[in-house]
Protein backbone atom coordinates (compact mmCIF):
# COMPACT_ATOMS: atom_id res chain seq x y z
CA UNK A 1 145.59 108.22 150.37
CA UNK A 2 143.50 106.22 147.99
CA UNK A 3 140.85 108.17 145.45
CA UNK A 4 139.45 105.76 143.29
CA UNK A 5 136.72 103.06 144.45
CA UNK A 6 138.55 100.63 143.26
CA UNK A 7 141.31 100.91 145.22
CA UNK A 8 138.82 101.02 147.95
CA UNK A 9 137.78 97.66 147.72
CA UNK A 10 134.59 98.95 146.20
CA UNK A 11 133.12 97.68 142.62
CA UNK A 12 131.71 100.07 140.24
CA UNK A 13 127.93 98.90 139.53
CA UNK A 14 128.15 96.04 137.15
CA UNK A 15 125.87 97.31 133.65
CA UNK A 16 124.22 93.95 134.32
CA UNK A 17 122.68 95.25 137.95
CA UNK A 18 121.09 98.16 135.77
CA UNK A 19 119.43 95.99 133.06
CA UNK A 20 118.13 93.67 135.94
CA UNK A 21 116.56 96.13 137.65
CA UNK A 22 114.98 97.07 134.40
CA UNK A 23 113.67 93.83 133.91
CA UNK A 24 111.85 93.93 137.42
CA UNK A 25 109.87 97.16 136.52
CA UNK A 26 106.46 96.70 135.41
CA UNK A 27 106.00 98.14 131.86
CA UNK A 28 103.08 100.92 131.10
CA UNK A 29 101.55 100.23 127.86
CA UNK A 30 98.38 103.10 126.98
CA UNK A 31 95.86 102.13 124.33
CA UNK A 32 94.70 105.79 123.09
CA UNK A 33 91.38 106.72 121.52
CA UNK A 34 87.66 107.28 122.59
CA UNK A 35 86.55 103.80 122.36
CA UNK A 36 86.19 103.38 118.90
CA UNK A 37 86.01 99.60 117.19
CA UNK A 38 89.84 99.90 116.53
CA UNK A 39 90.43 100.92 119.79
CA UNK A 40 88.66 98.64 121.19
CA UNK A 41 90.43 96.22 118.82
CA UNK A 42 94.16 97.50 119.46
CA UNK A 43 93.43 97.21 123.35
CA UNK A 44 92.58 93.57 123.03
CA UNK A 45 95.45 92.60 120.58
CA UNK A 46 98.04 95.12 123.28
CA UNK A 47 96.69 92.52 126.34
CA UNK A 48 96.96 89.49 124.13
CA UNK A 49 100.80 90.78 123.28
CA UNK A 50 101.71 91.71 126.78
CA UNK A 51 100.24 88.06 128.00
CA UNK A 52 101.94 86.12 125.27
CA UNK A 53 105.14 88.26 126.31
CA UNK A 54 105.36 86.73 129.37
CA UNK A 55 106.83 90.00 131.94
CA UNK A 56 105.23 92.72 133.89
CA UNK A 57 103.24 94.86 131.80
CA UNK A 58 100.23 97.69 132.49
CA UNK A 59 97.61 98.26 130.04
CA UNK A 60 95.65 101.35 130.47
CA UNK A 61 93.11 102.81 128.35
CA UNK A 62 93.27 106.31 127.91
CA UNK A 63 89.85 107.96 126.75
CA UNK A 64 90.05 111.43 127.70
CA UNK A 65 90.86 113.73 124.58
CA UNK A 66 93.04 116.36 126.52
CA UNK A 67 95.36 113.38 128.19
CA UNK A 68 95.52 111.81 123.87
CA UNK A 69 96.64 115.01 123.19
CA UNK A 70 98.95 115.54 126.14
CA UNK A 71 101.33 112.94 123.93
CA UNK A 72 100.94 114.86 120.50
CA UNK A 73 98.60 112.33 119.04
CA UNK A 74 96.07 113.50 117.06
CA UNK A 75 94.75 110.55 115.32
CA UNK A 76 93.94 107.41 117.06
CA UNK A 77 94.02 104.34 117.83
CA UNK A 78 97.21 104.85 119.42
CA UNK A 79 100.25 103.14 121.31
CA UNK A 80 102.28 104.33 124.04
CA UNK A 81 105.29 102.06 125.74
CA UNK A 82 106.28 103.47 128.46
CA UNK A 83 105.73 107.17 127.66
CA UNK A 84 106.88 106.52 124.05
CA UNK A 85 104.90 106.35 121.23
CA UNK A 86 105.02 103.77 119.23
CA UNK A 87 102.22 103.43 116.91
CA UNK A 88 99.64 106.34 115.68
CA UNK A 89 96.28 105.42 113.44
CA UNK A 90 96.60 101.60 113.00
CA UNK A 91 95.87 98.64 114.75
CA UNK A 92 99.26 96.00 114.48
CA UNK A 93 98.85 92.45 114.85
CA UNK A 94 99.90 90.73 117.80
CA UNK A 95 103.37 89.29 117.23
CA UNK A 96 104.55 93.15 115.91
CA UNK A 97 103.05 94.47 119.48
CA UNK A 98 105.37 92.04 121.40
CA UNK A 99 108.71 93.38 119.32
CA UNK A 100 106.90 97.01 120.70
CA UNK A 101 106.70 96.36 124.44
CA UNK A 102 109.64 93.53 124.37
């Protein structure tokens, strides 16, 4: 009797599957704040970043104090990546937003 896949004829996943499927995701960045001028400023320079970076990105603003709070920020602007976040009360240029989200 034969226990392991292998001797199956069945492959483990390859790690390389994983990372593809990864890849195909669409990424969720959130600009956080109420709309102030470096809000406005970091959502602008997050699209810029996300276009430049060439994959499958989501910007949403979030405005809504309760939801800014919901991810322990209390100052903004703010950065999320994918639920993480990343930057809290300044506005990065471009090119360090792309090493962010890439």
């Amino acid at each position: 009797m034969r226990n392991s896949r292998r001797e199956e004829g069945r492959r483990p996943l390859a790690p390389s599957s994983k990372i593809n499927q990864r890849r195909n995701q669409v990424k969720k960045l959130q600009v956080l704040g109420p709309g102030c001028p470096k809000c406005i400023e970091l959502a602008k320079r997050t699209e810029e970043a996300a276009k430049a970076a060439g994959g499958d990105f989501e910007v949403e603003k979030v405005t809504e104090l309760n939801k800014i709070m919901s991810f322990g920020v209390f100052m903004t602007p703010a950065l999320v990546v994918d639920g993480e976040v990343k930057v809290v009360g300044k506005v990065p240029n471009v090119e360090e937003i792309k090493k962010m989200i890439s």
